[in-house]
Protein backbone atom coordinates (compact mmCIF):
# COMPACT_ATOMS: atom_id res chain seq x y z
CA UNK A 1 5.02 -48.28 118.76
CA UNK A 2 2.15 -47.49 119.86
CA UNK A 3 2.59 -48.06 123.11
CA UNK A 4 5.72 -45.96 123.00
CA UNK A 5 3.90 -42.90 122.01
CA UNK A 6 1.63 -42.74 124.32
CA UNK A 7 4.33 -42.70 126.91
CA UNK A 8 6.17 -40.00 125.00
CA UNK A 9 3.06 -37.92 125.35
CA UNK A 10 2.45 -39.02 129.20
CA UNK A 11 6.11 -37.75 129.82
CA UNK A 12 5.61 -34.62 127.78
CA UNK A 13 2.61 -33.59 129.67
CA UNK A 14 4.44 -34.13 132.92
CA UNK A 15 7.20 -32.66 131.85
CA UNK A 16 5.22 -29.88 131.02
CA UNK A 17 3.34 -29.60 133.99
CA UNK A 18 5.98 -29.12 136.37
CA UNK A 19 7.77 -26.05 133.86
CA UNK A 20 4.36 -24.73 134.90
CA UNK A 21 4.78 -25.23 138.22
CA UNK A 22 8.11 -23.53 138.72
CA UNK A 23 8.82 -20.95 141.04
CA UNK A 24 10.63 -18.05 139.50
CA UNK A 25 12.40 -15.94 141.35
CA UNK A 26 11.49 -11.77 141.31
CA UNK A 27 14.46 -10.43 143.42
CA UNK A 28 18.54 -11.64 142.70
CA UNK A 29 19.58 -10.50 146.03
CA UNK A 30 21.89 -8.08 144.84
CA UNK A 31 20.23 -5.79 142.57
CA UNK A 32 16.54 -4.05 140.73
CA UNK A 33 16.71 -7.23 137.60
CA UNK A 34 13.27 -7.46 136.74
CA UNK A 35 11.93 -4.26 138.57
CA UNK A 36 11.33 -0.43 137.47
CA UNK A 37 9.56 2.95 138.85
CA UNK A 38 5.61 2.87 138.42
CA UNK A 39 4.87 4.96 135.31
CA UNK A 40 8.49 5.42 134.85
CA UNK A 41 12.64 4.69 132.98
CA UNK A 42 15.50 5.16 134.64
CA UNK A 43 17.54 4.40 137.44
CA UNK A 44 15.28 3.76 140.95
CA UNK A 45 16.74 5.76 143.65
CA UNK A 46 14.26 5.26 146.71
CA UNK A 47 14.97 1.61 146.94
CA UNK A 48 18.12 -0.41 147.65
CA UNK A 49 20.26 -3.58 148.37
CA UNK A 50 20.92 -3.42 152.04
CA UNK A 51 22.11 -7.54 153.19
CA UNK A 52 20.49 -9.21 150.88
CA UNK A 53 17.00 -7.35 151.25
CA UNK A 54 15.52 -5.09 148.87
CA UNK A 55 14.50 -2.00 150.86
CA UNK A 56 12.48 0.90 150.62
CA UNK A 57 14.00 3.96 151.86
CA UNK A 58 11.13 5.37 152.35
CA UNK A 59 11.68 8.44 150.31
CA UNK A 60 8.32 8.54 148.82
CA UNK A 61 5.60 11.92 149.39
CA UNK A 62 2.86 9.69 151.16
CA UNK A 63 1.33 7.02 149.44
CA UNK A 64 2.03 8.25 145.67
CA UNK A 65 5.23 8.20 143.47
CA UNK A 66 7.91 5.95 144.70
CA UNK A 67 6.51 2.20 144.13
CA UNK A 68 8.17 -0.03 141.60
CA UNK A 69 6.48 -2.61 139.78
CA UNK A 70 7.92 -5.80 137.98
CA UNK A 71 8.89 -5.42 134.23
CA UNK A 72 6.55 -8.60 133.62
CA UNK A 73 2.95 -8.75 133.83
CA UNK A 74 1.52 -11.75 135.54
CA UNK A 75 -2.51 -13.25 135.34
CA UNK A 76 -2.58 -16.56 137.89
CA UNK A 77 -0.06 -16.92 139.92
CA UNK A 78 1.57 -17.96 143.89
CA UNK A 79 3.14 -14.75 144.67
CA UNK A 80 5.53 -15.70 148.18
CA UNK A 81 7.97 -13.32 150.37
CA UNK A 82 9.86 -12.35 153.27
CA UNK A 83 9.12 -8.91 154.59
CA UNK A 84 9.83 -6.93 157.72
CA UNK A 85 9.37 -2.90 158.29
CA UNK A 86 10.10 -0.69 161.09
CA UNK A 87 7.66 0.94 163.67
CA UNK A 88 5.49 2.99 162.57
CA UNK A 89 5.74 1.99 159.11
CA UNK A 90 3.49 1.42 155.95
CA UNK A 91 3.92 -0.46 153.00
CA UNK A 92 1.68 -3.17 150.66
CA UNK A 93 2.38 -5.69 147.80
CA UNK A 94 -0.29 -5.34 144.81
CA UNK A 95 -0.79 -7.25 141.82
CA UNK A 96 -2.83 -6.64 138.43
CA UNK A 97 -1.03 -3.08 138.62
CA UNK A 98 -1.90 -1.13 134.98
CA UNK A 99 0.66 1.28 134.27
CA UNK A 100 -0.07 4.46 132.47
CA UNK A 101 -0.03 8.05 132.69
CA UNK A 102 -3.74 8.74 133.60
CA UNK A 103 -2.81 6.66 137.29
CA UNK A 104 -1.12 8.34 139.92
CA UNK A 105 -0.83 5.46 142.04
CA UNK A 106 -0.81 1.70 141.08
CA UNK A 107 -3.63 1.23 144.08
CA UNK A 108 -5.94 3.05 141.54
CA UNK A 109 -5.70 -0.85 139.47
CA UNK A 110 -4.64 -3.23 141.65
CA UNK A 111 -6.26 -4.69 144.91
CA UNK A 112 -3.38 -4.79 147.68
CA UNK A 113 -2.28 -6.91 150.47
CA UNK A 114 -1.50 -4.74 153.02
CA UNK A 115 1.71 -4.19 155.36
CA UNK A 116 1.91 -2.09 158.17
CA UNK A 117 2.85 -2.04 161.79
CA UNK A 118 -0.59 -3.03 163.41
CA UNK A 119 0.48 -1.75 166.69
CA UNK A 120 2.19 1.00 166.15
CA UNK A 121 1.08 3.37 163.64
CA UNK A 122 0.11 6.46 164.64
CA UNK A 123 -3.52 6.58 164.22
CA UNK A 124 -6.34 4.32 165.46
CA UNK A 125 -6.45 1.43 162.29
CA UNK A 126 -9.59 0.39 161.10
CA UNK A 127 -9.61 -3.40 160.82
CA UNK A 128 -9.77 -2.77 156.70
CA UNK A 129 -6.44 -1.21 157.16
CA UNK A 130 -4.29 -3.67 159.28
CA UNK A 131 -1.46 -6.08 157.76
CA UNK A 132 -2.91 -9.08 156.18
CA UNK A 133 -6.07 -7.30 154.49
CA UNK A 134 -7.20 -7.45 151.30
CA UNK A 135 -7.03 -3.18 151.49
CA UNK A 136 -10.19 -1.41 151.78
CA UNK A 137 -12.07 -5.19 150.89
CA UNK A 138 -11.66 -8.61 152.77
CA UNK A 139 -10.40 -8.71 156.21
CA UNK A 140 -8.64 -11.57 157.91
CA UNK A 141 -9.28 -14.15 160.01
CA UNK A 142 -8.34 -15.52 163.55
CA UNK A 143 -5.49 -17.42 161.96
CA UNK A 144 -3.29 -14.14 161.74
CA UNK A 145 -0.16 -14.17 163.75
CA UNK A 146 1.96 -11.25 163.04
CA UNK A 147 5.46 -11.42 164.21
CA UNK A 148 6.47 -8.37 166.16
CA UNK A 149 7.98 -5.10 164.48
CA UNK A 150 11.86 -5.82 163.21
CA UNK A 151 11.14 -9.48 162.64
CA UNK A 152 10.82 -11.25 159.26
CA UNK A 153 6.90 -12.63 158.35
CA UNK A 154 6.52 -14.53 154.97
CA UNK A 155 3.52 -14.02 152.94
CA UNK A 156 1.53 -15.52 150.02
CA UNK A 157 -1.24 -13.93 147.64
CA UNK A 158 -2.49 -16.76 145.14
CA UNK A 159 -4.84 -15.16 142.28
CA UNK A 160 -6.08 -18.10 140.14
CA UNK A 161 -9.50 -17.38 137.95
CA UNK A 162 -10.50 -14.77 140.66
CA UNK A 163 -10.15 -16.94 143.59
CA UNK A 164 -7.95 -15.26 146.07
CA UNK A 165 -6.09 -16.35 149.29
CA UNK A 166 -3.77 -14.28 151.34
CA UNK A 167 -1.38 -16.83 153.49
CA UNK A 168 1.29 -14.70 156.59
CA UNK A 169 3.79 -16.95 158.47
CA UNK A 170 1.90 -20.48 157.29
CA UNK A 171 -1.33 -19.57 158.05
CA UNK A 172 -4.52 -18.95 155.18
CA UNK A 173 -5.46 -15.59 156.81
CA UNK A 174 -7.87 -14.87 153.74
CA UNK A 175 -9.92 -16.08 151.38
CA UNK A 176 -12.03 -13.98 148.70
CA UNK A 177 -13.82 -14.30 144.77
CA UNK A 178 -12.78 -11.46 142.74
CA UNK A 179 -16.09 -9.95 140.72
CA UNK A 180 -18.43 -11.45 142.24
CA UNK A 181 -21.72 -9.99 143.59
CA UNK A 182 -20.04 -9.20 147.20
CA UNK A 183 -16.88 -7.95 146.00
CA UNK A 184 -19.12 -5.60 143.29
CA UNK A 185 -21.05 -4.57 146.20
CA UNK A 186 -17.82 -4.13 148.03
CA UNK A 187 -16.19 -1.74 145.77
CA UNK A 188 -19.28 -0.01 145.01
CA UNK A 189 -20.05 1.02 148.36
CA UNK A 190 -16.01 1.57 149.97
CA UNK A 191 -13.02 3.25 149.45
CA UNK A 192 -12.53 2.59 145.56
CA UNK A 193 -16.25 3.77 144.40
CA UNK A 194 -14.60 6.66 142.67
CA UNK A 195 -11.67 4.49 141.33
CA UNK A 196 -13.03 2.70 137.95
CA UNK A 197 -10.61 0.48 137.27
CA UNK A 198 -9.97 -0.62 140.57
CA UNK A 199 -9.57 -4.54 140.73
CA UNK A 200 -11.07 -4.58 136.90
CA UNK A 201 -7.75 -6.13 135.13
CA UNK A 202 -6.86 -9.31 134.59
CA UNK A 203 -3.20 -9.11 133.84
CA UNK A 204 -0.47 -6.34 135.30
CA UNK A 205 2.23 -5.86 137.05
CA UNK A 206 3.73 -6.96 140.93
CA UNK A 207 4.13 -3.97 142.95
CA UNK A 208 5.52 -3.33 146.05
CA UNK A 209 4.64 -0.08 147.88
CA UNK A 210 6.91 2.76 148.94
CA UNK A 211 4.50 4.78 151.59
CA UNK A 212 7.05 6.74 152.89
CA UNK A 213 8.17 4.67 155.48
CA UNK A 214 11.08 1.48 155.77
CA UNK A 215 9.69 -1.58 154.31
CA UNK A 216 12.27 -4.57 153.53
CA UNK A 217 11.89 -7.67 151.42
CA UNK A 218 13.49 -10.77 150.36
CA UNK A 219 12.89 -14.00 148.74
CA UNK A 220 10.60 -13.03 145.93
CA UNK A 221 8.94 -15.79 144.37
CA UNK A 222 6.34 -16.34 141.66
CA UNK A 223 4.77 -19.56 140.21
CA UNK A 224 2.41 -18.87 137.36
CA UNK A 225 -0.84 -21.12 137.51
């Protein structure tokens, strides 16, 4: 008997264990399940289902007012997807988003992995601004290969306890600790020295980043850690 229990509770632990472990998906394929305007209700109406890809139309006023943001809140997690945009374009997938009315943007919260045409933007990039980076933060290494404009990349962000890694096309690009002394220093010193909250929560939302510009993404998945 007792034997037996003890390989109830083995098999309930593993059993356990891999729930855990699944990967959920964020995105049906076919409609906005799951996903809603930053700091807003009702129907979205800058993105849309074009083949299977959720797309932005790009309809935002620059950087502010047209992202959309998961209706559940994640803490650890293996955030993975498929993304492509067009030339010249801007976008950015950020996590531990807070939503409420005193933020205009969900940037002003949550540290972003950024997504935009390397090559062809407009302006001269600074290396803190390319595809890949933690934005404004952690740049990444020599294992980045981008795949040309048009062309689908697949990315990872995994957040567990503050240890961060960004991953594009199979490759760990990135590799950061959240509050530590150099990522204090970091924020204190950069572009998010007048944003408080910046980075600060634990918990929040999945955003994805309407800049204006086409940005197109499939294959949303999440395992919580």
């Amino acid at each position: 008997m007792k034997k037996l229990s003890i390989l109830m509770i083995a098999a309930g632990l593993i059993g356990s264990h891999a729930f855990a472990q699944t990967k959920t998906s964020l995105f049906d394929g076919k409609s906005l399940k799951g996903w809603h305007g930053f700091n807003k209700t009702g129907e979205v109406k800058n993105w849309t289902i074009v083949d299977g890809a959720l797309v932005c139309q790009g309809a935002a006023n620059g950087d502010t007012g047209g992202d959309i943001v998961t209706d559940k809140q994640y803490t650890n997690f293996e955030l993975s997807w498929d993304w492509k945009i067009d030339k010249g374009s801007n976008s950015g997938v950020i996590y531990h988003v807070v939503e409420d009315p005193k933020y205009h943007a969900t940037y002003e919260t949550g540290p972003e992995y950024q997504l935009i045409d390397d090559t062809g933007w407009p302006d001269k990039l600074e290396e803190w601004q390319k595809t890949g980076c933690d934005y404004a933060m952690h740049l990444p290494n020599d294992q980045k290969m981008l795949k040309p404009v048009g062309e689908w990349n697949t990315s990872k962000i995994i957040f567990n306890k503050g240890r961060v890694e960004h991953w594009l096309n199979g490759k760990k690009i990135l590799y950061f600790q959240a509050w530590d002394a150099d990522w204090n220093k970091k924020k204190a010193e950069g572009k998010w020295k007048d944003y408080p909250d910046y980075g600060a929560a634990k918990t929040g939302h999945i955003a994805l980043q309407d800049h204006g510009h086409k940005a197109y993404f499939k294959n949303i998945t999440i395992k919580e850690l």
